[in-house]
Protein backbone atom coordinates (compact mmCIF):
# COMPACT_ATOMS: atom_id res chain seq x y z
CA UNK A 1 134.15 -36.40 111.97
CA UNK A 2 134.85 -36.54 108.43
CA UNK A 3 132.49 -36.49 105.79
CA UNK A 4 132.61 -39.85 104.49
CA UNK A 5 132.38 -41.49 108.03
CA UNK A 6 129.23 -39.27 108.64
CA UNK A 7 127.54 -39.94 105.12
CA UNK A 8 128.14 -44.05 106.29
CA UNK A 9 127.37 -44.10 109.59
CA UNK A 10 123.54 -45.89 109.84
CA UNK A 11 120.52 -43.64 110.56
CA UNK A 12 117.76 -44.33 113.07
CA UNK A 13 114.77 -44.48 111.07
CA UNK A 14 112.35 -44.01 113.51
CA UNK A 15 111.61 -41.71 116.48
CA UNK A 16 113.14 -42.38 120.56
CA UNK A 17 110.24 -43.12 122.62
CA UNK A 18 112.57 -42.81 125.69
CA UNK A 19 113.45 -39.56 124.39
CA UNK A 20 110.00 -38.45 123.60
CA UNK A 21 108.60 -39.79 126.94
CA UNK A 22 111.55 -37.66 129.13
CA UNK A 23 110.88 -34.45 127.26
CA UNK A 24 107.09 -34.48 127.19
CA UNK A 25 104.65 -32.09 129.57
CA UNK A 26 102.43 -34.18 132.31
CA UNK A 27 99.35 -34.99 130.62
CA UNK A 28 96.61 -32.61 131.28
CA UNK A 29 94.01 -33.45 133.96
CA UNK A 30 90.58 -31.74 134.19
CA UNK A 31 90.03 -31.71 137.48
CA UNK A 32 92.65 -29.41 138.03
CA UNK A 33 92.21 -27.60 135.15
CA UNK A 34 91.51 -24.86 136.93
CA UNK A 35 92.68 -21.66 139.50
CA UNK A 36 91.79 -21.58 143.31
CA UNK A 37 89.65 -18.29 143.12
CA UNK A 38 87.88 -16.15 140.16
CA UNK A 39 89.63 -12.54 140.24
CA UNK A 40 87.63 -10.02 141.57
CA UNK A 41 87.90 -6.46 140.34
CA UNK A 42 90.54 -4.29 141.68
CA UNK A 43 89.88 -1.18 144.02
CA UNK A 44 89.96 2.54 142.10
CA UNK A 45 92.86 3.92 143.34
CA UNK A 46 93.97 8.13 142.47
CA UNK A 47 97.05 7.94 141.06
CA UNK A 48 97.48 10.99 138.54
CA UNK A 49 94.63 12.95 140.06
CA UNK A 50 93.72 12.69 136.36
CA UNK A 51 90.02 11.36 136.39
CA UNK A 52 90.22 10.10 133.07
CA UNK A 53 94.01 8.53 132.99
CA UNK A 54 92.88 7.05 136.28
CA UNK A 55 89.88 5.84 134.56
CA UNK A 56 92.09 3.98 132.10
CA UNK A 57 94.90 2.81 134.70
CA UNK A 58 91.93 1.13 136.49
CA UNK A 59 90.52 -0.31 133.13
CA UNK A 60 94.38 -1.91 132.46
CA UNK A 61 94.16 -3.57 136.02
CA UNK A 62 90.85 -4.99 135.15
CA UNK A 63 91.93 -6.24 131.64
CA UNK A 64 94.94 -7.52 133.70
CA UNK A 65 93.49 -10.13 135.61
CA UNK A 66 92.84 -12.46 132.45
CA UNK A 67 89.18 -13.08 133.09
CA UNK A 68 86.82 -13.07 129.95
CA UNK A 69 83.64 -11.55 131.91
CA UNK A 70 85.39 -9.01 133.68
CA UNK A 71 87.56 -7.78 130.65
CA UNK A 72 84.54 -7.78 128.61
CA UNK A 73 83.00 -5.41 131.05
CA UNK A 74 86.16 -2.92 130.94
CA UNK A 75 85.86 -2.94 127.27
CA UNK A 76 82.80 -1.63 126.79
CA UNK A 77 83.50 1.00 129.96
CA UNK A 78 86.08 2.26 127.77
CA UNK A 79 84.08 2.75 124.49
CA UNK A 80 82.15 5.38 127.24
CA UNK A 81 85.58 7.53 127.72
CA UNK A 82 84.93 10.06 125.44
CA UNK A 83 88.59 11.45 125.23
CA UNK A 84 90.60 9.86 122.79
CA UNK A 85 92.61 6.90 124.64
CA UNK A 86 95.69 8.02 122.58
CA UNK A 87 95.75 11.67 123.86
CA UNK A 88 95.08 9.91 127.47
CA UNK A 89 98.25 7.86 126.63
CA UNK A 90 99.96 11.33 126.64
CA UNK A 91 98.50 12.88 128.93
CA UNK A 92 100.23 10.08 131.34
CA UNK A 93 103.15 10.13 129.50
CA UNK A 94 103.56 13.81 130.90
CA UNK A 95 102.64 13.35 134.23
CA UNK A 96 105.00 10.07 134.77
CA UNK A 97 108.09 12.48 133.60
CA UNK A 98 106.94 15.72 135.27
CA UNK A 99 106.67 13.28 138.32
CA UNK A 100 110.54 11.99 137.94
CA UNK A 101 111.25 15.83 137.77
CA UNK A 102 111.93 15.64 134.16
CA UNK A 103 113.25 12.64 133.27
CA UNK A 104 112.34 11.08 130.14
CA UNK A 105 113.05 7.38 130.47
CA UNK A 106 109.86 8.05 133.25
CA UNK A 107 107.33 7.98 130.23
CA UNK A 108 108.48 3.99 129.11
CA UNK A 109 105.62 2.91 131.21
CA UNK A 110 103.02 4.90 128.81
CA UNK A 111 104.17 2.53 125.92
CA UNK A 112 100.84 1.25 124.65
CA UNK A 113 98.86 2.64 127.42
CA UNK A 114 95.80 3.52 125.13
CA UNK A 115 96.25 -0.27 122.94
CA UNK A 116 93.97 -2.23 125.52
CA UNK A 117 92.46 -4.52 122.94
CA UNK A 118 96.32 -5.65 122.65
CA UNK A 119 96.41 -5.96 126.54
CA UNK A 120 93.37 -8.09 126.51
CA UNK A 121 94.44 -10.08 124.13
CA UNK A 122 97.81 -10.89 126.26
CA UNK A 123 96.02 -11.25 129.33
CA UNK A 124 93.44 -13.91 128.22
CA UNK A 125 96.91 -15.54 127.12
CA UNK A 126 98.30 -15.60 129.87
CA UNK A 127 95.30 -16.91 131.55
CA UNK A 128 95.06 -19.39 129.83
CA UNK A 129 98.38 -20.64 130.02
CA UNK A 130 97.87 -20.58 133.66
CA UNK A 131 94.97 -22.73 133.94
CA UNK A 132 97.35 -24.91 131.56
CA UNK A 133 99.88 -24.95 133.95
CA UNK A 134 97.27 -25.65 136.89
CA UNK A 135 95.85 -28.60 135.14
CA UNK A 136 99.34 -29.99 134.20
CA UNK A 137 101.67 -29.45 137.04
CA UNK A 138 99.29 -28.59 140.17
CA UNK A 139 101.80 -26.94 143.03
CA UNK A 140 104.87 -28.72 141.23
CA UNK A 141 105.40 -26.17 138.32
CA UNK A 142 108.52 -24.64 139.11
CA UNK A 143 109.83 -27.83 140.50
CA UNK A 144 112.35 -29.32 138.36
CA UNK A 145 111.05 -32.01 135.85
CA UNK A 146 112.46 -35.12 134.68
CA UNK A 147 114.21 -33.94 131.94
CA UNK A 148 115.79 -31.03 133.86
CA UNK A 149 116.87 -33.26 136.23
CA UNK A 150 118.61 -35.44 133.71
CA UNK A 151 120.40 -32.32 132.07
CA UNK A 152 121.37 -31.26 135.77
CA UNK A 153 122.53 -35.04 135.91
CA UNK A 154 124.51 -35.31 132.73
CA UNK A 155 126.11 -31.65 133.36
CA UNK A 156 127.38 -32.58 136.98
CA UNK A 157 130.47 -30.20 137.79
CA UNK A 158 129.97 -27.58 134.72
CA UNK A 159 130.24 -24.84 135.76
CA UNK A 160 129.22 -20.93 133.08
CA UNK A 161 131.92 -19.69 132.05
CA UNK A 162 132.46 -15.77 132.65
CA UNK A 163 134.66 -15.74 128.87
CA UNK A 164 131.03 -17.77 127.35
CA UNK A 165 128.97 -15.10 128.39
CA UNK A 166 128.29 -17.28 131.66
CA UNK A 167 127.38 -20.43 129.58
CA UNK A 168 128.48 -23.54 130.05
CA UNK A 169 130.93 -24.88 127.25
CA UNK A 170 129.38 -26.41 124.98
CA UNK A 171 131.99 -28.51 123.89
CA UNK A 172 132.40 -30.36 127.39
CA UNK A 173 128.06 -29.93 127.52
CA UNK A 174 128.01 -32.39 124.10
CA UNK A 175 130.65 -34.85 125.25
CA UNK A 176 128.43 -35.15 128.38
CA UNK A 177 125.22 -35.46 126.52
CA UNK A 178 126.34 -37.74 124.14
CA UNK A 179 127.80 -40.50 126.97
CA UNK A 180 124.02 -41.00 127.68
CA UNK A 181 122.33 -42.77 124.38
CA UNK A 182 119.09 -43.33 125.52
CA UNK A 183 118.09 -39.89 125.71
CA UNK A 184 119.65 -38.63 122.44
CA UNK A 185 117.28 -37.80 119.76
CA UNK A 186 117.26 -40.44 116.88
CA UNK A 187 115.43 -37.98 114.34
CA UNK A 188 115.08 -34.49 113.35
CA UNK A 189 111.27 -34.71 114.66
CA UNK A 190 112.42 -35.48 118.11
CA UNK A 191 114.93 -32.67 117.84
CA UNK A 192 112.19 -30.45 117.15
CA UNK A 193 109.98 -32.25 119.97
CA UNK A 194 112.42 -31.45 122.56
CA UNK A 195 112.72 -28.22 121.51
CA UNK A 196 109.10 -27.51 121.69
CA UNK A 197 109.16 -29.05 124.85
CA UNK A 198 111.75 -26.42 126.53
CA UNK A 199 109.95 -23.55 124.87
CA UNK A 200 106.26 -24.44 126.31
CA UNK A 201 108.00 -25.51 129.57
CA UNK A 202 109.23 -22.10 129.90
CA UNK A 203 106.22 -20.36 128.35
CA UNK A 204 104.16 -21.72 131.22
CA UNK A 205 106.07 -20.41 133.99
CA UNK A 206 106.88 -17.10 132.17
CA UNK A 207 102.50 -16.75 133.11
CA UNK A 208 103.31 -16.28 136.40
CA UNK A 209 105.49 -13.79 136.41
CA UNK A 210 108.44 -12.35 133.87
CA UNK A 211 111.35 -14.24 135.16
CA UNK A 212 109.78 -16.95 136.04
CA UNK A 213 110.51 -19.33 133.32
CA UNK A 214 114.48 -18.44 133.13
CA UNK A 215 116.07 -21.60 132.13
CA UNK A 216 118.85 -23.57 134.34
CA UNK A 217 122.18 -23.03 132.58
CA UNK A 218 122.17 -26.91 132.48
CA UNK A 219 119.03 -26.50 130.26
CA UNK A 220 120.59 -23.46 128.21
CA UNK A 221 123.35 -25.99 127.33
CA UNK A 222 121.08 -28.88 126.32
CA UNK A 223 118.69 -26.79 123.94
CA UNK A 224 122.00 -25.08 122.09
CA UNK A 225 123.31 -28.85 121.38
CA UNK A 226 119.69 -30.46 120.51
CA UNK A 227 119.64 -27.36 118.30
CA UNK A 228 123.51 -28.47 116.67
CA UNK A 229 122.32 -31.59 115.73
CA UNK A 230 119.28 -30.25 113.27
CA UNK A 231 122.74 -29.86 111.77
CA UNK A 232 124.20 -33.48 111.94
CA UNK A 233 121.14 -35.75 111.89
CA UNK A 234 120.18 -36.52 108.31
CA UNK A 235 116.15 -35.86 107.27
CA UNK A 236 114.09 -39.34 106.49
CA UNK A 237 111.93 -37.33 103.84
CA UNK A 238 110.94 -33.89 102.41
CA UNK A 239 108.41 -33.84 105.03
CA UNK A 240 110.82 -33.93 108.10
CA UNK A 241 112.83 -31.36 106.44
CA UNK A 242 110.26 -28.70 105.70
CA UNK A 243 109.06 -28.76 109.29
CA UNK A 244 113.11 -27.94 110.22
CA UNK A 245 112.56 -25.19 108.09
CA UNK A 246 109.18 -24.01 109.42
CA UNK A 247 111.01 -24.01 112.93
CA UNK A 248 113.87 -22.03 112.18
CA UNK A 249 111.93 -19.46 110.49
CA UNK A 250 108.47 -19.33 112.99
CA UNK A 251 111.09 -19.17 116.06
CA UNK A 252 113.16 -16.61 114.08
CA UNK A 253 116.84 -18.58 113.67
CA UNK A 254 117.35 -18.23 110.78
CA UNK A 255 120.28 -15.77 111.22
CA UNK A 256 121.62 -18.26 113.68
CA UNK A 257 125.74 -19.21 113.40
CA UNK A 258 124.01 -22.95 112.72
CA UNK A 259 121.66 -22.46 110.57
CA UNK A 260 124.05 -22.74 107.28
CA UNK A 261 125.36 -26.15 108.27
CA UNK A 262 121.68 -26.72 109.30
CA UNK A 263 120.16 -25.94 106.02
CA UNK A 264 123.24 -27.58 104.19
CA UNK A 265 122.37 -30.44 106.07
CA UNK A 266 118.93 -30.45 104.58
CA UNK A 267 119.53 -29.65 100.98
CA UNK A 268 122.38 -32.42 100.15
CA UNK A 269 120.58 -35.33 102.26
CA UNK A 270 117.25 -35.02 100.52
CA UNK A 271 119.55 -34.87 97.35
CA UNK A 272 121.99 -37.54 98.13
CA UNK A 273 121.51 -39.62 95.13
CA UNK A 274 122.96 -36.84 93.00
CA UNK A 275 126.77 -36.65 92.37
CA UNK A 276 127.37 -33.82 93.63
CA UNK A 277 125.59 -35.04 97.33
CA UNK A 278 128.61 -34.53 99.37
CA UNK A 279 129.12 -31.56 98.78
CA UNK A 280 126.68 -29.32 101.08
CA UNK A 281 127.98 -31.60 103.68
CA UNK A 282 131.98 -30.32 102.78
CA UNK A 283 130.20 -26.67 103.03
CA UNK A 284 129.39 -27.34 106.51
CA UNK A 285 133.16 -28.53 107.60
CA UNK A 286 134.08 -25.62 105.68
CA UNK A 287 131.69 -23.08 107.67
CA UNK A 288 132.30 -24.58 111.35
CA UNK A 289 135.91 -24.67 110.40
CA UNK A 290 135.80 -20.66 109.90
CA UNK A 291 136.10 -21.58 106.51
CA UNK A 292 132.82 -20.34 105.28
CA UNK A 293 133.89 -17.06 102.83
CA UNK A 294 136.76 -19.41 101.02
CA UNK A 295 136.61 -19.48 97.18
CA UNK A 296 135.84 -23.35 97.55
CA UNK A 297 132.75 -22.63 100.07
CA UNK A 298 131.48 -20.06 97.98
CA UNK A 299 131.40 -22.42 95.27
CA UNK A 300 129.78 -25.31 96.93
CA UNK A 301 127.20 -23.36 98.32
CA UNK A 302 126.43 -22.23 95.02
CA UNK A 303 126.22 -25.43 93.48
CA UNK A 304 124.00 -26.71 97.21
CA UNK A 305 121.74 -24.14 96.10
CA UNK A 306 120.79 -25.78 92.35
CA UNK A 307 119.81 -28.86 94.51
CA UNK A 308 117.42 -26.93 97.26
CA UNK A 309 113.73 -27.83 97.36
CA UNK A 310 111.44 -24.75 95.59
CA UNK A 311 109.99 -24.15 99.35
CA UNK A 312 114.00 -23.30 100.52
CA UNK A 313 114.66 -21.21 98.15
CA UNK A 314 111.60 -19.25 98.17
CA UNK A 315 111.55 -19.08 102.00
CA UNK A 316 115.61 -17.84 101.93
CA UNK A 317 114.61 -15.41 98.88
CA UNK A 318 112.26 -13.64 101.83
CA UNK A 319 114.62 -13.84 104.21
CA UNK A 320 117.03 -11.95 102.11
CA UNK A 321 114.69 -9.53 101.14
CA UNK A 322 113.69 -8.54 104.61
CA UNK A 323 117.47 -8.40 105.91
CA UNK A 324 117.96 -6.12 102.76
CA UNK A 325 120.47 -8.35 100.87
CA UNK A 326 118.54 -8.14 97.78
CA UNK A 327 116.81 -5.81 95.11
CA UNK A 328 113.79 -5.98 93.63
CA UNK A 329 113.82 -7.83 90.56
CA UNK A 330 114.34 -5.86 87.29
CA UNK A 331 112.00 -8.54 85.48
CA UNK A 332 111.50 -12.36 84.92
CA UNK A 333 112.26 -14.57 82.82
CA UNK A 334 109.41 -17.24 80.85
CA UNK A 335 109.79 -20.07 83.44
CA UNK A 336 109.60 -17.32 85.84
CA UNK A 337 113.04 -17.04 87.32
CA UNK A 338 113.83 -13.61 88.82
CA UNK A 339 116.23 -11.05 86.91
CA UNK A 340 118.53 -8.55 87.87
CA UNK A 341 120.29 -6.10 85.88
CA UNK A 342 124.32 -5.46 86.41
CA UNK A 343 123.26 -1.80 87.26
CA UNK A 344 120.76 -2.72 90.24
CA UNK A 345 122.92 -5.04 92.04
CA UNK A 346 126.01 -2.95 91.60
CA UNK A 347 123.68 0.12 93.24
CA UNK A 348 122.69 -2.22 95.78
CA UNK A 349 125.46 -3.19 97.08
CA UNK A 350 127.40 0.38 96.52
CA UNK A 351 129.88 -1.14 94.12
CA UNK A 352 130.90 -0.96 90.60
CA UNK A 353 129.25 -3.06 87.46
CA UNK A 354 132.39 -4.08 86.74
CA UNK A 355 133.27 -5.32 90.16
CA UNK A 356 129.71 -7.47 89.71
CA UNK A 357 131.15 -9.01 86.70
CA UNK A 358 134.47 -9.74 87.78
CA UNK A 359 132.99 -11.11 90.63
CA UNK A 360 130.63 -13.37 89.01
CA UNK A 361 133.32 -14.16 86.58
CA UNK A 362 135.31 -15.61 89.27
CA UNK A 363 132.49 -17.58 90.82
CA UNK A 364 132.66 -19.31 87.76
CA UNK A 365 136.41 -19.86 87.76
CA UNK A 366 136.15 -21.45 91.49
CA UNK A 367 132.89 -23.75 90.42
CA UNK A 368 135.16 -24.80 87.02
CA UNK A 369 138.28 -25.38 89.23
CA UNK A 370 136.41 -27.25 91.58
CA UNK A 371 134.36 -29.72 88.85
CA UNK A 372 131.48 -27.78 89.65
CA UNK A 373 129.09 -27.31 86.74
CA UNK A 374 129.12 -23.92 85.64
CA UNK A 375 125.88 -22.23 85.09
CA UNK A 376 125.04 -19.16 82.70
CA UNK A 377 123.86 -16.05 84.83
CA UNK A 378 124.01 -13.73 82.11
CA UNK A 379 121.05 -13.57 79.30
CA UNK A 380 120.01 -11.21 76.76
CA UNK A 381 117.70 -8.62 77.76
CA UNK A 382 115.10 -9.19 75.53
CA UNK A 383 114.56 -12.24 77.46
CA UNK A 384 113.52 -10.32 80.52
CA UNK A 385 110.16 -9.87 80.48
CA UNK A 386 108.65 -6.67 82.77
CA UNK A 387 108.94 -6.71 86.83
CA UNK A 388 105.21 -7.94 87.88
């Protein structure tokens, strides 16, 4: 699809309802709202022939079961254990590898052995999400829904692939999805609705056990192309777009082979009215054409960026940060912008200062050649003001 033909084609303003009705968890009802029995506290068992490990192992059992009143009860039972929990922790640690006859892979189990306020904490989750799934689903919860069965449907006769890491291609997967219209999400809100939908879905049955909630491969393949087309479908307002951006950070995607095209996607639609609009969109044929580290993406990402809302930029500046990619700041400038000096970012990145110049030299070469504004990225140092 070229970019002019996907800049013309006409938008769906408003949400699917057919969409939003298929991918949507039963209502809750009250009445079921609840488990068959109230856990009762498990028998003391000797395991270590450690009184006070054993003490503890029983406390985690208790904690285990997810019920407020009883969890309450081992909490205060272990404020009585006078030996510090963390010395307990390895004290067990020890006996689980003198028990495997020295192995010490044996201790893994002892991992967070003395945190049971973080135990707690998970088990009331987990609880909870059970009595979700009660009052939702009844006895049907690992039976497959609507929307699985459509995806099981629309996939008929794909089989994983052992060469796509057992997936199932995802090429064939989006030419399937997209012959069926009326369950194809009109907006990046019922992108994100779907996706929330898979991720509770599976949440739920992940309560009842760890494997559980594994996902059909047909659902796999149905959640990677719902997630491809945060790339493709075009924002309605700032709003819409900040919540795609909210998503890929809070689920942690942001390192994600889409996420460029995803984010160029954002920036130039919510800035389509300046000349320069169809340009993020080029970035994005660029960077799913394996494209992505030519001298002409470089330099529309670079001019993409001038256009991104303050949030974006801000939110990508942490990202960066935390993956390393950038230094601190030598100072600021008046309005605030962040400065670097030649010498930190040629430190940083274990090169020369005059490799950094040449290389911003010839960003601006490949913005000029390309009609690209060229901006000034050097400034006189007494217009740095201190690092704050």
């Amino acid at each position: 699809m070229t970019t002019a033909t996907l800049l013309a084609k006409p938008v769906p303003q408003s949400d699917n309802p057919l969409h939003r009705s298929l991918f949507s968890l039963p209502p809750l009802r009250p009445s079921e709202q609840t488990l068959p029995a109230v856990p009762t506290l498990p028998p003391k068992q000797r395991v270590t022939g450690d009184k006070e490990v054993d003490a503890v192992l029983w406390l985690r059992e208790v904690i285990g079961t997810g019920d407020a009143a009883l969890i309450a009860q081992a909490q205060e039972a272990a404020k009585k254990i006078r030996t510090p929990l963390k010395e307990l922790e390895n004290r067990y640690a020890k006996h689980l590898i003198d028990a495997s006859g020295g192995q010490p892979f044996a201790a893994l189990p002892s991992f967070g052995f003395a945190d049971l306020n973080e135990l707690a904490e998970r088990s009331i989750k987990r609880r909870a999400l059970q009595v979700e799934a009660q009052g939702r689903f009844g006895d049907t919860l690992f039976d497959n829904t609507p929307a699985e069965v459509f995806c099981i449907s629309a996939l008929k006769g794909l089989e994983p692939q052992e060469d796509l890491f057992y997936q199932i291609d995802p090429v064939e997967a989006e030419t399937r999805f997209r012959w069926h219209p009326a369950e194809m999400p009109h907006t990046l809100a019922d992108c994100l609705h779907e996706l929330a939908y898979w991720h509770d879905l599976a949440g739920l049955r992940y309560a009842f056990g760890t494997v559980s909630g594994d996902q059909l491969h047909e659902v796999d393949a149905r959640e990677c192309f719902v997630f491809s087309l945060l790339a493709e479908i075009p924002p309605r307002n700032r709003s819409e777009a900040r919540s795609v951006l909210d998503y890929l950070y809070a689920a942690r995607r942001m390192d994600a082979m889409e996420t460029r095209a995803i984010l160029a996607n954002l920036i130039g639609r919510l800035h389509h009215q300046e000349p320069d609009s169809m340009r993020p969109a080029r970035y994005a044929e660029l960077h799913e054409a394996g494209q992505g580290d030519t001298a002409e993406a470089r330099a529309l990402l670079s001019a993409a960026m001038r256009y991104a809302p303050p949030e974006f930029l801000e939110m990508a500046r942490r990202e960066a940060r935390a993956l390393g990619l950038l230094p601190e700041p030598d100072g600021y400038l008046a309005d605030g912008t962040r400065a670097y000096s030649v010498a930190t970012v040629a430190a940083h990145l274990g090169v020369t200062e005059a490799e950094v110049i040449e290389g911003i030299d010839q960003l601006s070469l490949e913005q000029e050649a390309l009609g690209l504004p060229v901006e000034e990225l050097f400034v006189p140092a007494d217009a740095v003001h201190g690092a704050h």
